[in-house]
Protein backbone atom coordinates (compact mmCIF):
# COMPACT_ATOMS: atom_id res chain seq x y z
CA UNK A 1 0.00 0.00 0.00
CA UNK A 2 0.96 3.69 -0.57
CA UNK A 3 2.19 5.50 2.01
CA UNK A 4 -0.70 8.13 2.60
CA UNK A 5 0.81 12.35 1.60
CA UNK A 6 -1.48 14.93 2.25
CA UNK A 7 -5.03 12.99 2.98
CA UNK A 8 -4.51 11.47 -0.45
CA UNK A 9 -3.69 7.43 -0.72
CA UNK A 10 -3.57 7.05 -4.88
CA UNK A 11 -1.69 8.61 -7.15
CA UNK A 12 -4.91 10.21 -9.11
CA UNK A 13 -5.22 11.80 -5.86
CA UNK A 14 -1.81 12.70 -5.76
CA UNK A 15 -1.91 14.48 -9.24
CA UNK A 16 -5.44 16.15 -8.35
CA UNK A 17 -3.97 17.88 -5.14
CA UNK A 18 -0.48 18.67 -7.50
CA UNK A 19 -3.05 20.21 -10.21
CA UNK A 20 -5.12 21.89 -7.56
CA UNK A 21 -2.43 23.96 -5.90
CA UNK A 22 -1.08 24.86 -9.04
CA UNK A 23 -4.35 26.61 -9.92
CA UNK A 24 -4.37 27.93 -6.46
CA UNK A 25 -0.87 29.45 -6.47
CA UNK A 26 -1.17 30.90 -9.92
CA UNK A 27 -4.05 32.60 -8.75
CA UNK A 28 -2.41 34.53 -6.21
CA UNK A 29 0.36 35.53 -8.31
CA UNK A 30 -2.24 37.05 -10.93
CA UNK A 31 -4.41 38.38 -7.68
CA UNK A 32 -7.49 36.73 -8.85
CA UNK A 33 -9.97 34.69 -6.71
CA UNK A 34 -8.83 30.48 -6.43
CA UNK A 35 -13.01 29.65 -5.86
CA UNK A 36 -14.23 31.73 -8.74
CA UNK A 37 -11.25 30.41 -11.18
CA UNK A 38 -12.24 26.65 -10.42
CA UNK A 39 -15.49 27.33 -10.52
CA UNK A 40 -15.46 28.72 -13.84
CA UNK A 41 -12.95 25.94 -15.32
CA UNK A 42 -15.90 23.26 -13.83
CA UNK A 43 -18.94 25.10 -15.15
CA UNK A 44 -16.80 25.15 -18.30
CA UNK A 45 -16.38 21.29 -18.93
CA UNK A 46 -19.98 20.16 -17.07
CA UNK A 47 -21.23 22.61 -20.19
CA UNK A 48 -18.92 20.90 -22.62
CA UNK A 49 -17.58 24.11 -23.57
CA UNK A 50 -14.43 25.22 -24.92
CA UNK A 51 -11.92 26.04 -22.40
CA UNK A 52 -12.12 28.90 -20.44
CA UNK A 53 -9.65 31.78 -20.83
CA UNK A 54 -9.17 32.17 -16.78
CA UNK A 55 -5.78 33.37 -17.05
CA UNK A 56 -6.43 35.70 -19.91
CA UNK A 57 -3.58 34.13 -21.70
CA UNK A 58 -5.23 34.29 -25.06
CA UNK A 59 -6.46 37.86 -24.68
CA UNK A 60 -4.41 40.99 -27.13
């Protein structure tokens, strides 16, 4: 068995949390809010849209 890191026991959980905190740090570096970003990315792929420009990378 896996030694358990940070309440997670699998490595899908393991890459979730990795994935997660990335989001969460990027947000504070670009001083937006960690909630609304997520939420947006979910509401994004639940709607099957396209992905959402949260980071305004593909903005002129």
């Amino acid at each position: 068995m896996r030694k358990i890191c940070y309440g997670t026991s699998s490595d899908r959980g393991e890459k979730f949390r990795s994935r997660i905190l990335s989001v969460v740090e990027t947000c504070k570096k670009r001083k937006l809010s960690p909630i609304t970003v997520i939420s947006t990315i979910i509401a994004g792929v639940v709607g099957k849209c396209d992905y959402p420009d949260v980071f305004g990378l593909t903005s002129a």
